[in-house]
N, C-alpha and C. Protein backbone atom coordinates (compact mmCIF):
# COMPACT_ATOMS: atom_id res chain seq x y z
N UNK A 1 -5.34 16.13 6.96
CA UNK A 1 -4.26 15.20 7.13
C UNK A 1 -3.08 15.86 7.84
N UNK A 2 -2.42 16.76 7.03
CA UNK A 2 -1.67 18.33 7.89
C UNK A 2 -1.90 18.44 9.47
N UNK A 3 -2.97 18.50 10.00
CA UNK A 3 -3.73 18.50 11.41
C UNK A 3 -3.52 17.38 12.06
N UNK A 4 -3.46 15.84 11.77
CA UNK A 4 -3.06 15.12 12.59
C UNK A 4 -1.85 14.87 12.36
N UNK A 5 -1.00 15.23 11.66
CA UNK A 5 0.14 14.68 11.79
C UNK A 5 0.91 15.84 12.75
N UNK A 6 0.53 16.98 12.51
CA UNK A 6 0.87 18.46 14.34
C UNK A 6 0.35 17.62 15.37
N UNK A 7 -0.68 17.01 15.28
CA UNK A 7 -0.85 16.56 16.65
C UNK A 7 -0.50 15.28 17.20
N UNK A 8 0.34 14.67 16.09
CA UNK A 8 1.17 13.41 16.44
C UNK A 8 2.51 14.13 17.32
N UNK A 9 2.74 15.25 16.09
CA UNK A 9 4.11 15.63 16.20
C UNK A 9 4.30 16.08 17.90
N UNK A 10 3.06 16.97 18.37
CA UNK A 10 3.11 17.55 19.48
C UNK A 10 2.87 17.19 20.63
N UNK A 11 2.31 15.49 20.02
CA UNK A 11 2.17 14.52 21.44
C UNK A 11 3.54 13.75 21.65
N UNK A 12 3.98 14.05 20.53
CA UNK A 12 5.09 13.24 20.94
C UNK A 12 6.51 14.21 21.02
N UNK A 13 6.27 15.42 21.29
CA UNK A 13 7.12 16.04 21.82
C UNK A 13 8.23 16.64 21.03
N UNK A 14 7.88 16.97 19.82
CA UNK A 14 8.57 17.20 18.60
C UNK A 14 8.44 18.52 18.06
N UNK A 15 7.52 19.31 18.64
CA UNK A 15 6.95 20.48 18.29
C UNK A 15 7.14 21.47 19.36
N UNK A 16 7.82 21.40 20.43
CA UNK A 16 7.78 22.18 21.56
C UNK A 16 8.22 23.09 21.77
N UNK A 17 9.32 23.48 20.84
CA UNK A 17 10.23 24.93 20.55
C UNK A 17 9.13 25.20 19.64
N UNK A 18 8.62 24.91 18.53
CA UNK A 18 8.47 25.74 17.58
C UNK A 18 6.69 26.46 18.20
N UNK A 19 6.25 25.69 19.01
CA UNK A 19 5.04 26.09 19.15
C UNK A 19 4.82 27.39 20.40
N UNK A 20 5.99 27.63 20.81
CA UNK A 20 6.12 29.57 21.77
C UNK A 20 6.91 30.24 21.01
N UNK A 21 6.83 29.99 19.72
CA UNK A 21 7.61 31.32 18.75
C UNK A 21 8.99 30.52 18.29
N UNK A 22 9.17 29.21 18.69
CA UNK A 22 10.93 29.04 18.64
C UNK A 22 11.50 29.46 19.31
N UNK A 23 11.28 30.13 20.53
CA UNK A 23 12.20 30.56 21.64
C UNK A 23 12.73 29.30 22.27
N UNK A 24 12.53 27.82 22.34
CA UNK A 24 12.87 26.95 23.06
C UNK A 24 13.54 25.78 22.25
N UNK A 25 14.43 25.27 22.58
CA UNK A 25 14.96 24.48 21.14
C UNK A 25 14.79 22.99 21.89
N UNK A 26 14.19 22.52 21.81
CA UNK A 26 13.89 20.43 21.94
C UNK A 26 15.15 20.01 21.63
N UNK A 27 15.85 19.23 22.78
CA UNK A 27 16.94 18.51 22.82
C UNK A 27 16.54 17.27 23.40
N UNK A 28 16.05 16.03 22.01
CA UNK A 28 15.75 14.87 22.53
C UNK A 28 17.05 13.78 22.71
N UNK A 29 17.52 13.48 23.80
CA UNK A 29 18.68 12.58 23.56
C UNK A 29 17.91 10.98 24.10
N UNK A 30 18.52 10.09 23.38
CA UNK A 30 18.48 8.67 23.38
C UNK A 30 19.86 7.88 23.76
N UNK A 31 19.32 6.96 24.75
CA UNK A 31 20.47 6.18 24.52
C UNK A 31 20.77 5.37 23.67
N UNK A 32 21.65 4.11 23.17
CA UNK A 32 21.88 3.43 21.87
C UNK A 32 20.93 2.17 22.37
N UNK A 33 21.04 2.23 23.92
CA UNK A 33 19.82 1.05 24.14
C UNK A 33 18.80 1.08 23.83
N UNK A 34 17.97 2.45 24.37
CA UNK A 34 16.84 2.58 23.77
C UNK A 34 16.22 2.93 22.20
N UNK A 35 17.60 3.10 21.29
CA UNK A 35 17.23 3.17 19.82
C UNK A 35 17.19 1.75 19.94
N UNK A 36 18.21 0.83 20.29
CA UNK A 36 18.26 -0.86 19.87
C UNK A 36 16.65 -1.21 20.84
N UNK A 37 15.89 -1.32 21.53
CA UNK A 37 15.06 -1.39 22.17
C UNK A 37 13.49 -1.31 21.06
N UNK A 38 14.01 0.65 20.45
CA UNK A 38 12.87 0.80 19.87
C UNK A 38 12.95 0.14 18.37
N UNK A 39 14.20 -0.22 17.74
CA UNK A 39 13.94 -0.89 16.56
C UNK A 39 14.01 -2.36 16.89
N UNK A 40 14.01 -2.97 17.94
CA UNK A 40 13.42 -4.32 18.67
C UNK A 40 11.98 -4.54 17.95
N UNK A 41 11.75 -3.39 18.74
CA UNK A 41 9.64 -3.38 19.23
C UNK A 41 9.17 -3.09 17.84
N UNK A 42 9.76 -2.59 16.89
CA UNK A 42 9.55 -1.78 15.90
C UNK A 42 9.96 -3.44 14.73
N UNK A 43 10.58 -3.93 15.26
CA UNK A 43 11.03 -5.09 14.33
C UNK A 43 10.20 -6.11 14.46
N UNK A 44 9.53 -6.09 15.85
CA UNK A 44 8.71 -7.26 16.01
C UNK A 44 7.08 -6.96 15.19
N UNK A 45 6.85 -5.80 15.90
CA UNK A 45 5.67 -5.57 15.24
C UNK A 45 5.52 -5.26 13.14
N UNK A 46 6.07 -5.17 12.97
CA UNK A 46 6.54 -5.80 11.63
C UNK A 46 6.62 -7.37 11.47
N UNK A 47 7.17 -8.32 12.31
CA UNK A 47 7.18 -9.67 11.70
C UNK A 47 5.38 -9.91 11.79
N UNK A 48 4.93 -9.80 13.08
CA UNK A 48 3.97 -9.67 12.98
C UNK A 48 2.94 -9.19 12.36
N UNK A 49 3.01 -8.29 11.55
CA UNK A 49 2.03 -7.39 10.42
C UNK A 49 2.07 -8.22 8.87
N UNK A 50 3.46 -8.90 9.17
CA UNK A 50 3.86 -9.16 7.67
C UNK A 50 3.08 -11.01 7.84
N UNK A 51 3.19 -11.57 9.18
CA UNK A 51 2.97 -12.73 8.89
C UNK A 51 0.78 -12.73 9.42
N UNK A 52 0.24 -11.63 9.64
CA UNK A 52 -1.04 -11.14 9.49
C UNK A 52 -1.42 -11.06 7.90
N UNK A 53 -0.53 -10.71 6.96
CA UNK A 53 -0.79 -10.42 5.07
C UNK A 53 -0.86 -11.59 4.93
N UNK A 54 0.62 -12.28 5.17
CA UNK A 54 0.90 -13.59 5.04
C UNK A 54 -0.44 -14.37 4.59
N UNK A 55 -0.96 -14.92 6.00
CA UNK A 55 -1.92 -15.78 5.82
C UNK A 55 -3.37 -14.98 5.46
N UNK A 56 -3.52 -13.63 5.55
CA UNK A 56 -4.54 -12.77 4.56
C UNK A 56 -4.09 -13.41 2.85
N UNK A 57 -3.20 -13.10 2.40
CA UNK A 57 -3.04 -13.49 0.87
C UNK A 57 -3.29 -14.88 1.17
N UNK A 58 -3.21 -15.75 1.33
CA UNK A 58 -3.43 -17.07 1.28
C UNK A 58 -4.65 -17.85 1.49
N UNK A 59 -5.16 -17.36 2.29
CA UNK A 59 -6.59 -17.57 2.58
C UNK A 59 -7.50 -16.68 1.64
N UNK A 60 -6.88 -15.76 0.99
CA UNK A 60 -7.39 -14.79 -0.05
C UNK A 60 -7.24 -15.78 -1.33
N UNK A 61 -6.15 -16.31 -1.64
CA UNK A 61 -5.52 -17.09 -2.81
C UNK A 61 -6.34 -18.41 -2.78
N UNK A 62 -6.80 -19.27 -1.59
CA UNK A 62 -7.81 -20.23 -1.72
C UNK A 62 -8.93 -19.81 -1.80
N UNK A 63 -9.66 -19.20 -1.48
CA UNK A 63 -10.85 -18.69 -2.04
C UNK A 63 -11.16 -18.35 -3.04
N UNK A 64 -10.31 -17.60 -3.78
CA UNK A 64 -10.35 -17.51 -4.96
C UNK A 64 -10.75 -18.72 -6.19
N UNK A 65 -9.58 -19.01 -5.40
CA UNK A 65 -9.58 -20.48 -6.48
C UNK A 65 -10.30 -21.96 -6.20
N UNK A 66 -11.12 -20.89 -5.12
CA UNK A 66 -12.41 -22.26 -4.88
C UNK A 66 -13.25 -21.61 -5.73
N UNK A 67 -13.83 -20.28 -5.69
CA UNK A 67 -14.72 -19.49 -6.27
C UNK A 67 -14.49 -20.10 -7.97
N UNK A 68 -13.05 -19.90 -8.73
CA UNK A 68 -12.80 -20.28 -9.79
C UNK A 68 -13.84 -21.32 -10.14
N UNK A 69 -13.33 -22.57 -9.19
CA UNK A 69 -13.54 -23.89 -9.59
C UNK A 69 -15.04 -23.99 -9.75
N UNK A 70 -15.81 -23.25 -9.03
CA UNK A 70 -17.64 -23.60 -8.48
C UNK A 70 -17.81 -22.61 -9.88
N UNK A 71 -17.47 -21.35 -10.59
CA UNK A 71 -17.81 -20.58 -11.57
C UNK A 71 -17.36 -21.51 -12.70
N UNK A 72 -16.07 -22.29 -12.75
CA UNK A 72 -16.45 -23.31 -13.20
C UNK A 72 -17.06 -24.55 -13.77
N UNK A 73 -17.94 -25.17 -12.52
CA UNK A 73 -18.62 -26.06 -12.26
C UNK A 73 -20.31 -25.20 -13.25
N UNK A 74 -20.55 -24.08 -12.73
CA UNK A 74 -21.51 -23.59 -13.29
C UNK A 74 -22.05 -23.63 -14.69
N UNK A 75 -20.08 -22.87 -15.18
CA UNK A 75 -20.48 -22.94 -16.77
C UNK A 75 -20.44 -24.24 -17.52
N UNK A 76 -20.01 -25.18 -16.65
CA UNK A 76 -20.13 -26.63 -17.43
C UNK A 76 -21.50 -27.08 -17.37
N UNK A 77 -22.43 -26.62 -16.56
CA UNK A 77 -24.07 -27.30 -15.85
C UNK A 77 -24.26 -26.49 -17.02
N UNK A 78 -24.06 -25.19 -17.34
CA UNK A 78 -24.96 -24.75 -18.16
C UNK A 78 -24.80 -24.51 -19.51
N UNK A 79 -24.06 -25.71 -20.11
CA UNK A 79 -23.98 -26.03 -21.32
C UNK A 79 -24.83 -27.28 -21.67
């Protein structure tokens, strides 16, 4: 787990001093646009993930309670 998260770190450019000894120090600067930009993209893909559960629990929650009703139906036949 340790191993991919170095090689997240080092693809994404986070590791670059420390990996020639620390002789080099990574100075990532951002502008305020591109933080507002990346918690945009970062905000959307979240509404999106959340409204993917969304209708997962729900379509999870009717099934269920169709399953109920037919386990139901069963134990009444087999009385």
């Amino acid at each position: 787990m340790m191993e991919g998260m170095m090689e997240d770190a080092v693809k994404d450019g986070m590791m670059d001093g420390m990996m020639d000894g620390g002789s080099a120090k990574v100075v990532k600067t951002t502008s305020v646009a591109e933080e507002r930009r990346d918690v945009w993209r970062l905000n959307e893909k979240l509404k999106r993930l959340n409204a993917y559960s969304s209708a997962l629990n729900l379509s999870t929650l009717v099934v269920l309670t169709w399953h109920i009703a037919y386990m139901g139906q069963l134990l009444q036949a087999a009385r």
